[in-house]
PDB file of N, CA and C in Angstrom:
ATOM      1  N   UNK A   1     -31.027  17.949 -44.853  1.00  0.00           N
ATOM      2  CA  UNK A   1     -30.844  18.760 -43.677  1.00  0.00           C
ATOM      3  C   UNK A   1     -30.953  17.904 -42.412  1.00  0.00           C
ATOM      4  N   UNK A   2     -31.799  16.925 -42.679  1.00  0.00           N
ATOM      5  CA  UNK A   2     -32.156  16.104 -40.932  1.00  0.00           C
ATOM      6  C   UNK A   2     -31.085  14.624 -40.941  1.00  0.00           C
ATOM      7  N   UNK A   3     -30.504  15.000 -42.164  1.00  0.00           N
ATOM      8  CA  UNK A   3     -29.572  13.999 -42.124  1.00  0.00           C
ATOM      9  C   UNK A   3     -28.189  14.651 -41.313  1.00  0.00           C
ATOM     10  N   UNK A   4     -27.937  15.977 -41.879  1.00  0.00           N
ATOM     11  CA  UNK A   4     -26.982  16.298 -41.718  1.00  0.00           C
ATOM     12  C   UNK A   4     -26.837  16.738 -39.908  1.00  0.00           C
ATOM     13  N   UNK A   5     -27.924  16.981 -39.611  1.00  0.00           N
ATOM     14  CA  UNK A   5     -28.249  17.053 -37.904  1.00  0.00           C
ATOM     15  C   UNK A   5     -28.283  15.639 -37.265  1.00  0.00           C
ATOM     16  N   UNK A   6     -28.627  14.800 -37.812  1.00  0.00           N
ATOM     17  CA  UNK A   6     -28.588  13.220 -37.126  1.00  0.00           C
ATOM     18  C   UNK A   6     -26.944  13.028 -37.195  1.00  0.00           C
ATOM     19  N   UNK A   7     -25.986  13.323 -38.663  1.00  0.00           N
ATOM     20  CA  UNK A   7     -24.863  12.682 -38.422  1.00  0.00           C
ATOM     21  C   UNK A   7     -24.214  13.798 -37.193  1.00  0.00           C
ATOM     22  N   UNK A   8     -24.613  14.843 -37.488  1.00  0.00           N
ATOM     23  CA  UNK A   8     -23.578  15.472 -36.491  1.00  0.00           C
ATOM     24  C   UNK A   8     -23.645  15.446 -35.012  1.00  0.00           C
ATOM     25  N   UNK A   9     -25.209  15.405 -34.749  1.00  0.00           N
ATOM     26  CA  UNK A   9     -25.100  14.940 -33.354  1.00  0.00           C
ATOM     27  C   UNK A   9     -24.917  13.148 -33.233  1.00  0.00           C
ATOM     28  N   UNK A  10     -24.733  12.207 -33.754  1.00  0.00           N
ATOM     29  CA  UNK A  10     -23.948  10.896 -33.688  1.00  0.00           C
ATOM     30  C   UNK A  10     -23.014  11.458 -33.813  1.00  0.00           C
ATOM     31  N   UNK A  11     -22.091  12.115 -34.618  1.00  0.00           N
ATOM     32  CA  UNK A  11     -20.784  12.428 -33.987  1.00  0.00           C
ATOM     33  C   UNK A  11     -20.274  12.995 -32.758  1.00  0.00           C
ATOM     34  N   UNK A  12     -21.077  14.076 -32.261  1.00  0.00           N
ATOM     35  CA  UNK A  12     -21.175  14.770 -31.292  1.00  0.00           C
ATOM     36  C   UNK A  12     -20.938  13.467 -30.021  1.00  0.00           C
ATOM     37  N   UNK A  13     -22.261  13.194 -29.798  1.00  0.00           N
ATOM     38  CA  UNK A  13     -22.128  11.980 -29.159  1.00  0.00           C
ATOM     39  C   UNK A  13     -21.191  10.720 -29.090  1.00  0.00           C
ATOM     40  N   UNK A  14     -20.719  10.598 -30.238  1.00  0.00           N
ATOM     41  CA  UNK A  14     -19.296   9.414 -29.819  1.00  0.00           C
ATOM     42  C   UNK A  14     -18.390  10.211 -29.938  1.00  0.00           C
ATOM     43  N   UNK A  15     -18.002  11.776 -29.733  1.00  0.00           N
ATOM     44  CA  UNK A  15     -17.064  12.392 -29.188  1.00  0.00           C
ATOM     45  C   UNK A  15     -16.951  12.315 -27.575  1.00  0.00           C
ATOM     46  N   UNK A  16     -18.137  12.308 -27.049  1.00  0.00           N
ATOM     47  CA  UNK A  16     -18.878  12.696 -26.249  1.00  0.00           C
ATOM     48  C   UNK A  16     -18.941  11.750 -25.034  1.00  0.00           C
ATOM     49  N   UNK A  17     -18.648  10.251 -25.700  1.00  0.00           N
ATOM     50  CA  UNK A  17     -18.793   9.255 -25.203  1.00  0.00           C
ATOM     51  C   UNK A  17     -17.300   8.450 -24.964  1.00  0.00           C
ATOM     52  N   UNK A  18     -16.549   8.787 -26.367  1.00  0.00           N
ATOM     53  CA  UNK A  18     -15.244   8.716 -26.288  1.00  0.00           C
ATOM     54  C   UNK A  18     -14.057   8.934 -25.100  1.00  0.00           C
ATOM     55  N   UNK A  19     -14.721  10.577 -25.021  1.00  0.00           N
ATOM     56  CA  UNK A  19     -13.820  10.995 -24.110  1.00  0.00           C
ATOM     57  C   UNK A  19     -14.404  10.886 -22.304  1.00  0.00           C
ATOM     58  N   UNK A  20     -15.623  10.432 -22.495  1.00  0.00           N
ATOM     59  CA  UNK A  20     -16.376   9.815 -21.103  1.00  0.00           C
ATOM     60  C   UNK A  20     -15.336   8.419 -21.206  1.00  0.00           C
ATOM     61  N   UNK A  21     -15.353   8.011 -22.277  1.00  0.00           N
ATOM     62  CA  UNK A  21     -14.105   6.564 -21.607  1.00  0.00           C
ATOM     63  C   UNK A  21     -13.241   6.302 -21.810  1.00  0.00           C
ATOM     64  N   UNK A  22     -12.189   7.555 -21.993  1.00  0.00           N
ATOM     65  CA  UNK A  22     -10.977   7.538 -21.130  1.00  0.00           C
ATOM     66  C   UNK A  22     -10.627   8.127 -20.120  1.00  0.00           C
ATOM     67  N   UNK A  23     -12.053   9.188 -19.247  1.00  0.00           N
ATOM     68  CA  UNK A  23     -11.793   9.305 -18.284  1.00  0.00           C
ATOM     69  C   UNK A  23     -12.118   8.318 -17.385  1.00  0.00           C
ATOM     70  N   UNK A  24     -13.174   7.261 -17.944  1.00  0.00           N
ATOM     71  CA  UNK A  24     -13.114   6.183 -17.102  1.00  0.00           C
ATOM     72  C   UNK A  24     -12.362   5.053 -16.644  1.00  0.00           C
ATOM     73  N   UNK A  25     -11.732   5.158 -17.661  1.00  0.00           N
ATOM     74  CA  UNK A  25      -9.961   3.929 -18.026  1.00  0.00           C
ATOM     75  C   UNK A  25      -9.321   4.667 -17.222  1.00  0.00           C
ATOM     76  N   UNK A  26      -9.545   5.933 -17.299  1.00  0.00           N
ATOM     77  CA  UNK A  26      -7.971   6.738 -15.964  1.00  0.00           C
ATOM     78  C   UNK A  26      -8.523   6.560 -14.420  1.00  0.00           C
ATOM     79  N   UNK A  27      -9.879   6.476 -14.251  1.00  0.00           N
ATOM     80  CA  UNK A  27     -10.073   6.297 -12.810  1.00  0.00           C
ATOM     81  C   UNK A  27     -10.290   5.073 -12.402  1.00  0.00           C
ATOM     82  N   UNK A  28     -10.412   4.405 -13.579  1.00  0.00           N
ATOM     83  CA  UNK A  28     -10.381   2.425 -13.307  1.00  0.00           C
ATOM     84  C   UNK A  28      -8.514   2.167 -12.814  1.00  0.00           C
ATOM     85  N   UNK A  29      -7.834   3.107 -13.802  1.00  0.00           N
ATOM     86  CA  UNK A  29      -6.584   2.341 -13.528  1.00  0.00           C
ATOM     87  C   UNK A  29      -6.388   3.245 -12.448  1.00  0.00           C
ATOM     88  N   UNK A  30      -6.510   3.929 -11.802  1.00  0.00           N
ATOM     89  CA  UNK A  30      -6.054   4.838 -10.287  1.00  0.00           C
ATOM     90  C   UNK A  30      -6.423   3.666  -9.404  1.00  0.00           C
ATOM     91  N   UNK A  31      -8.292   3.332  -9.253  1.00  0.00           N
ATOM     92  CA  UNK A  31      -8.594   2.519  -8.247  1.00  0.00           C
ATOM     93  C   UNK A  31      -7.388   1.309  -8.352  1.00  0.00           C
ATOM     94  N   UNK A  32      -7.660   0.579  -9.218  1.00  0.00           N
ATOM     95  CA  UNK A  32      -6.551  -0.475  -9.838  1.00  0.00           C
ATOM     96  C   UNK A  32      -5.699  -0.328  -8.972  1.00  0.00           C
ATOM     97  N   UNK A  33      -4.471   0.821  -9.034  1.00  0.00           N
ATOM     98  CA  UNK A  33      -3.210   0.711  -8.477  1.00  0.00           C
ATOM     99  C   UNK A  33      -3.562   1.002  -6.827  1.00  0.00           C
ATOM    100  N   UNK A  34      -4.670   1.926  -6.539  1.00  0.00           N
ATOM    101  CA  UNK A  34      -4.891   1.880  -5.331  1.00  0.00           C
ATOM    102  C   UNK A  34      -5.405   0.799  -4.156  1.00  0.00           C
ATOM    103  N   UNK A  35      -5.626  -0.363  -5.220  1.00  0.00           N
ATOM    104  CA  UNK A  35      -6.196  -1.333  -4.769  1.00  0.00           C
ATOM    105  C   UNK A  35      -4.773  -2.300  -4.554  1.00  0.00           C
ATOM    106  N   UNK A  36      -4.064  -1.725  -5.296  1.00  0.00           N
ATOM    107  CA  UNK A  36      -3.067  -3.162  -5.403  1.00  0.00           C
ATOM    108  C   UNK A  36      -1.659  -2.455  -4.329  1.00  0.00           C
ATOM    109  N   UNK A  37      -1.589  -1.150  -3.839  1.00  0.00           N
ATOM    110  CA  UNK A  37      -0.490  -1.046  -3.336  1.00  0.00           C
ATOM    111  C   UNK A  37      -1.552  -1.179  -1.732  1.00  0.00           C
ATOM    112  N   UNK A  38      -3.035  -0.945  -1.739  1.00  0.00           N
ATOM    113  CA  UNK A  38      -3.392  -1.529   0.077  1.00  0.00           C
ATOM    114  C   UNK A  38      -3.296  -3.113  -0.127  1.00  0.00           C
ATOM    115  N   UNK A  39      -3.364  -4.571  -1.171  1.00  0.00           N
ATOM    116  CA  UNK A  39      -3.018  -5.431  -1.271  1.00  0.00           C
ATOM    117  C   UNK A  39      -1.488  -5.381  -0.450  1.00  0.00           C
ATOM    118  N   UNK A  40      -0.686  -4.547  -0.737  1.00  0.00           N
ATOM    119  CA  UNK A  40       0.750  -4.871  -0.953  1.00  0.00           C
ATOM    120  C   UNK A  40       0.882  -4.247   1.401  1.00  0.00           C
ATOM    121  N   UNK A  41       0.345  -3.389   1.403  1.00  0.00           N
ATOM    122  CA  UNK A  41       0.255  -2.736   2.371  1.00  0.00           C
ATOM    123  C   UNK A  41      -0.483  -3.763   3.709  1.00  0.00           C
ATOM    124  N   UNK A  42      -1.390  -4.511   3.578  1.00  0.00           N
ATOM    125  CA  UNK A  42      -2.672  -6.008   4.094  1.00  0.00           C
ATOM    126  C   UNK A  42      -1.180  -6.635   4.512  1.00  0.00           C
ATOM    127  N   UNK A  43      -0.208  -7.554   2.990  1.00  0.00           N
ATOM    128  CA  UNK A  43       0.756  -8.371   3.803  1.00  0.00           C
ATOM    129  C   UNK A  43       1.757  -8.092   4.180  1.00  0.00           C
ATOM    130  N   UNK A  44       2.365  -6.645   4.032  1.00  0.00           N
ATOM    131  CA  UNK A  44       2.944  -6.046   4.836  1.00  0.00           C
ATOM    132  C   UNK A  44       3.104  -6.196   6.598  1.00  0.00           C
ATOM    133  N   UNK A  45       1.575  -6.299   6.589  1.00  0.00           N
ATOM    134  CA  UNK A  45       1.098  -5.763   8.099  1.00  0.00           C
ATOM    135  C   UNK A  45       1.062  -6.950   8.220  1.00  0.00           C
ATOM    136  N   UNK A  46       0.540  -7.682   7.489  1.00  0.00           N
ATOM    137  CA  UNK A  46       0.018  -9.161   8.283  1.00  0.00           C
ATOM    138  C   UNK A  46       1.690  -9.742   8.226  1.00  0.00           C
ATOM    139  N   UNK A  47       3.128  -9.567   7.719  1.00  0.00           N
ATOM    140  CA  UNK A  47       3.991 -10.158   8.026  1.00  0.00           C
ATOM    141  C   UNK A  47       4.793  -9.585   9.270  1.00  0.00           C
ATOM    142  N   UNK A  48       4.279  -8.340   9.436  1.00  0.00           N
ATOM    143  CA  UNK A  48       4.967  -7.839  10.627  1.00  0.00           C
ATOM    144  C   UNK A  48       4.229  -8.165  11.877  1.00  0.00           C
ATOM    145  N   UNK A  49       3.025  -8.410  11.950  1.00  0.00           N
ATOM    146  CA  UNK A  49       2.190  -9.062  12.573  1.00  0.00           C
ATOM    147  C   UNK A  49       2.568 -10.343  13.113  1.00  0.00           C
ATOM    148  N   UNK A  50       2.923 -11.214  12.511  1.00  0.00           N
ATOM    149  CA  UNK A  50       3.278 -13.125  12.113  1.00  0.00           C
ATOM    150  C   UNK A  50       4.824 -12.391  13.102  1.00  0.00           C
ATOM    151  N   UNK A  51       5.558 -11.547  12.513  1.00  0.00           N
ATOM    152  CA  UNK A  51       6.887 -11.575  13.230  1.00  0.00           C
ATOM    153  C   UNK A  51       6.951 -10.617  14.571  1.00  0.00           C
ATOM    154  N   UNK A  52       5.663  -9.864  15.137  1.00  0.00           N
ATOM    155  CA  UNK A  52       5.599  -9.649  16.550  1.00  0.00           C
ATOM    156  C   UNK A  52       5.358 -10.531  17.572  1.00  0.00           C
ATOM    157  N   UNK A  53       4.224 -11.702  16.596  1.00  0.00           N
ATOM    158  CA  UNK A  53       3.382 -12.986  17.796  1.00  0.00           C
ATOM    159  C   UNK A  53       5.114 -14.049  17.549  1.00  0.00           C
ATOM    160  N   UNK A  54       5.732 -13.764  16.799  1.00  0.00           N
ATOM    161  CA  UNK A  54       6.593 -14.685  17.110  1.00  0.00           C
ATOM    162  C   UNK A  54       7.861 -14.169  18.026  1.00  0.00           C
ATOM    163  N   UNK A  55       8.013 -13.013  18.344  1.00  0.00           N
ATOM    164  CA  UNK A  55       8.340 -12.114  19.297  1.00  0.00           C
ATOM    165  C   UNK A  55       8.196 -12.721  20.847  1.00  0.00           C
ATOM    166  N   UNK A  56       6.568 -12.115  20.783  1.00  0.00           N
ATOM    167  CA  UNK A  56       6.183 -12.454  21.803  1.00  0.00           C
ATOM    168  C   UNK A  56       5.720 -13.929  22.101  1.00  0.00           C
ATOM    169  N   UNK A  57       6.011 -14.834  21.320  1.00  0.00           N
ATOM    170  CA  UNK A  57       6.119 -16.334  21.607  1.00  0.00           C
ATOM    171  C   UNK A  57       5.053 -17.106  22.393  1.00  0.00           C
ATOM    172  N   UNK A  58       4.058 -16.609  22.064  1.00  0.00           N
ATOM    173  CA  UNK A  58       2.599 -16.869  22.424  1.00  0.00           C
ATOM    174  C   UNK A  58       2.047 -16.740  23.971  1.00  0.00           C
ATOM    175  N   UNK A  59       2.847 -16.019  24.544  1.00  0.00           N
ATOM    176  CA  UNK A  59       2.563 -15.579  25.957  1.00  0.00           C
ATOM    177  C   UNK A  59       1.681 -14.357  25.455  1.00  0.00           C
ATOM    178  N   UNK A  60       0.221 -14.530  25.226  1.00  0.00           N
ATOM    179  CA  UNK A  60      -0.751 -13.910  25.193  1.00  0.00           C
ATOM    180  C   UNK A  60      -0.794 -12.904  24.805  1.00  0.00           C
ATOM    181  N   UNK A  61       0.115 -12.453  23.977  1.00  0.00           N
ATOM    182  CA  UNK A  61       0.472 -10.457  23.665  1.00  0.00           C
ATOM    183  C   UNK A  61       0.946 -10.089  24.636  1.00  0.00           C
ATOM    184  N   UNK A  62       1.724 -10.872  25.510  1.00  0.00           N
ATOM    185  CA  UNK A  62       2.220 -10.144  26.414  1.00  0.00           C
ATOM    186  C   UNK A  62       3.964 -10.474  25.915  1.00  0.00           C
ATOM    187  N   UNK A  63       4.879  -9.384  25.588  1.00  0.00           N
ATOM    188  CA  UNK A  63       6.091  -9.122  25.209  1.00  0.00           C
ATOM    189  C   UNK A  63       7.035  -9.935  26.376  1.00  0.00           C
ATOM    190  N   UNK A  64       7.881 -10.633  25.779  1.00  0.00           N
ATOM    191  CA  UNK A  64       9.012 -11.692  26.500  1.00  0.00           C
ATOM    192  C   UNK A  64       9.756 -10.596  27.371  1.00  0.00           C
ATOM    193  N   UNK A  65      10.416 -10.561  28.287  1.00  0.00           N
ATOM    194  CA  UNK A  65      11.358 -10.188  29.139  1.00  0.00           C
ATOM    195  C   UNK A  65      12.601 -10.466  28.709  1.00  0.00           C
ATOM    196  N   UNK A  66      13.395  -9.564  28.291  1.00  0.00           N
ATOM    197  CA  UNK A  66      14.745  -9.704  27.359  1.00  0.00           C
ATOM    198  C   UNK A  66      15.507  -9.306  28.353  1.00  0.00           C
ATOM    199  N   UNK A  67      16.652  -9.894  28.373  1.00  0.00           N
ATOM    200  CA  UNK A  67      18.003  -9.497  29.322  1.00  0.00           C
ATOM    201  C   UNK A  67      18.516  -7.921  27.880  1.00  0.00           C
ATOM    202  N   UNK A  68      19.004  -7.355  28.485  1.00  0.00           N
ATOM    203  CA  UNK A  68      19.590  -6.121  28.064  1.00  0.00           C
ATOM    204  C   UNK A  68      21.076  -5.987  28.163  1.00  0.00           C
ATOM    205  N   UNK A  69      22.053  -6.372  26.952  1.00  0.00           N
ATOM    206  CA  UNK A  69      23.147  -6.895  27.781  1.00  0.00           C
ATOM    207  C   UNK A  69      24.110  -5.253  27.351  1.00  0.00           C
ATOM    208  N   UNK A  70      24.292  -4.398  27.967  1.00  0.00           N
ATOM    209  CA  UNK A  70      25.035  -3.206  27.673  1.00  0.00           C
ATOM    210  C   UNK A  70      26.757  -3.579  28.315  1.00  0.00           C
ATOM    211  N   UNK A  71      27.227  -2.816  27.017  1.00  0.00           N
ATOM    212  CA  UNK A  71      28.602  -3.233  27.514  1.00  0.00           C
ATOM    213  C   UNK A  71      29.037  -2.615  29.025  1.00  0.00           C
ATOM    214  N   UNK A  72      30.399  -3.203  29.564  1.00  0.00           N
ATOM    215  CA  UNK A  72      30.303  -2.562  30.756  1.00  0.00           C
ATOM    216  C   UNK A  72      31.659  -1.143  30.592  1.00  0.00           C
ATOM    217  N   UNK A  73      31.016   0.194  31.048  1.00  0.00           N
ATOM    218  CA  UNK A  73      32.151   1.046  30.355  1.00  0.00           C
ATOM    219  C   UNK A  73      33.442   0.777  31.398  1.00  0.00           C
ATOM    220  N   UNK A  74      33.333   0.733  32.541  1.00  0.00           N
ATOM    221  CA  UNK A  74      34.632   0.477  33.337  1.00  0.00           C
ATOM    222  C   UNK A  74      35.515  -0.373  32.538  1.00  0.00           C
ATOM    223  N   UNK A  75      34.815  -1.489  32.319  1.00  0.00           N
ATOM    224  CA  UNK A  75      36.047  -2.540  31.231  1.00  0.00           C
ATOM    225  C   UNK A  75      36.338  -2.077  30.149  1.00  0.00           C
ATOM    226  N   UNK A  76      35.717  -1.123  29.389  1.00  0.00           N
ATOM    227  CA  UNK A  76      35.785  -0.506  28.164  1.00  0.00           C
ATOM    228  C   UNK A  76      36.867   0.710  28.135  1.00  0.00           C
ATOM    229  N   UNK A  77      37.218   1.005  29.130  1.00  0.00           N
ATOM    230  CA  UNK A  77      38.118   2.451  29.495  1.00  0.00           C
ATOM    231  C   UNK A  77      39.259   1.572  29.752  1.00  0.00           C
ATOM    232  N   UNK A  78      39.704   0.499  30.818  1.00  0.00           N
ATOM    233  CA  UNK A  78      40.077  -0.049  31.106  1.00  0.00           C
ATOM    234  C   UNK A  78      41.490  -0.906  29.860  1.00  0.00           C
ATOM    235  N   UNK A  79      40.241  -1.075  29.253  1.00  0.00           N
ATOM    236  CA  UNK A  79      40.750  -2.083  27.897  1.00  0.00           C
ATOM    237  C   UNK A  79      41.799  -0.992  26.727  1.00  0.00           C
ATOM    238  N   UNK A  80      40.850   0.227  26.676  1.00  0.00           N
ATOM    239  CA  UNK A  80      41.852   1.001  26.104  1.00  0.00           C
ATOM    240  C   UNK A  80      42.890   1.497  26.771  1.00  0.00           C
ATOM    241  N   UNK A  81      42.958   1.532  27.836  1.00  0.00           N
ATOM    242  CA  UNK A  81      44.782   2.140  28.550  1.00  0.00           C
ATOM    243  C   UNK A  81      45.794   1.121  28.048  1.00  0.00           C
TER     244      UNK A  81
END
């Protein structure tokens, strides 16, 4: 009889324990991927980063002064007659 209560609660228990670790394998691999798409998200930023300071061309964060060259419409009306 105290056998048959020892095996069943050892079974009980590595049922018990079983299914405690694969819910832990499912929230290891969530963190996992959550870890690896803010990895992916870090050089994202840090390359858009690298390509604003090269933008602004090391004048202190302060943004270059760009000529704005818009076509001119008079010549554009012009050109089509």
């Amino acid at each position: 009889m105290l056998e048959t209560a020892l095996v069943g609660g050892l079974a009980g228990l590595a049922v018990f324990f079983c299914f405690r670790w694969r819910e832990e394998k499912a929230h290891a691999k969530a963190w996992r991927e959550a870890l690896q798409f803010a990895q992916q998200e870090v050089t994202r930023w840090k390359a858009e980063a690298a390509r604003c300071a090269a933008v602004t061309n090391g004048s202190e964060g302060k943004l270059q002064e760009t000529h704005l060259g818009l076509p001119n419409l008079e010549a554009l009306l012009k050109s089509r007659n």
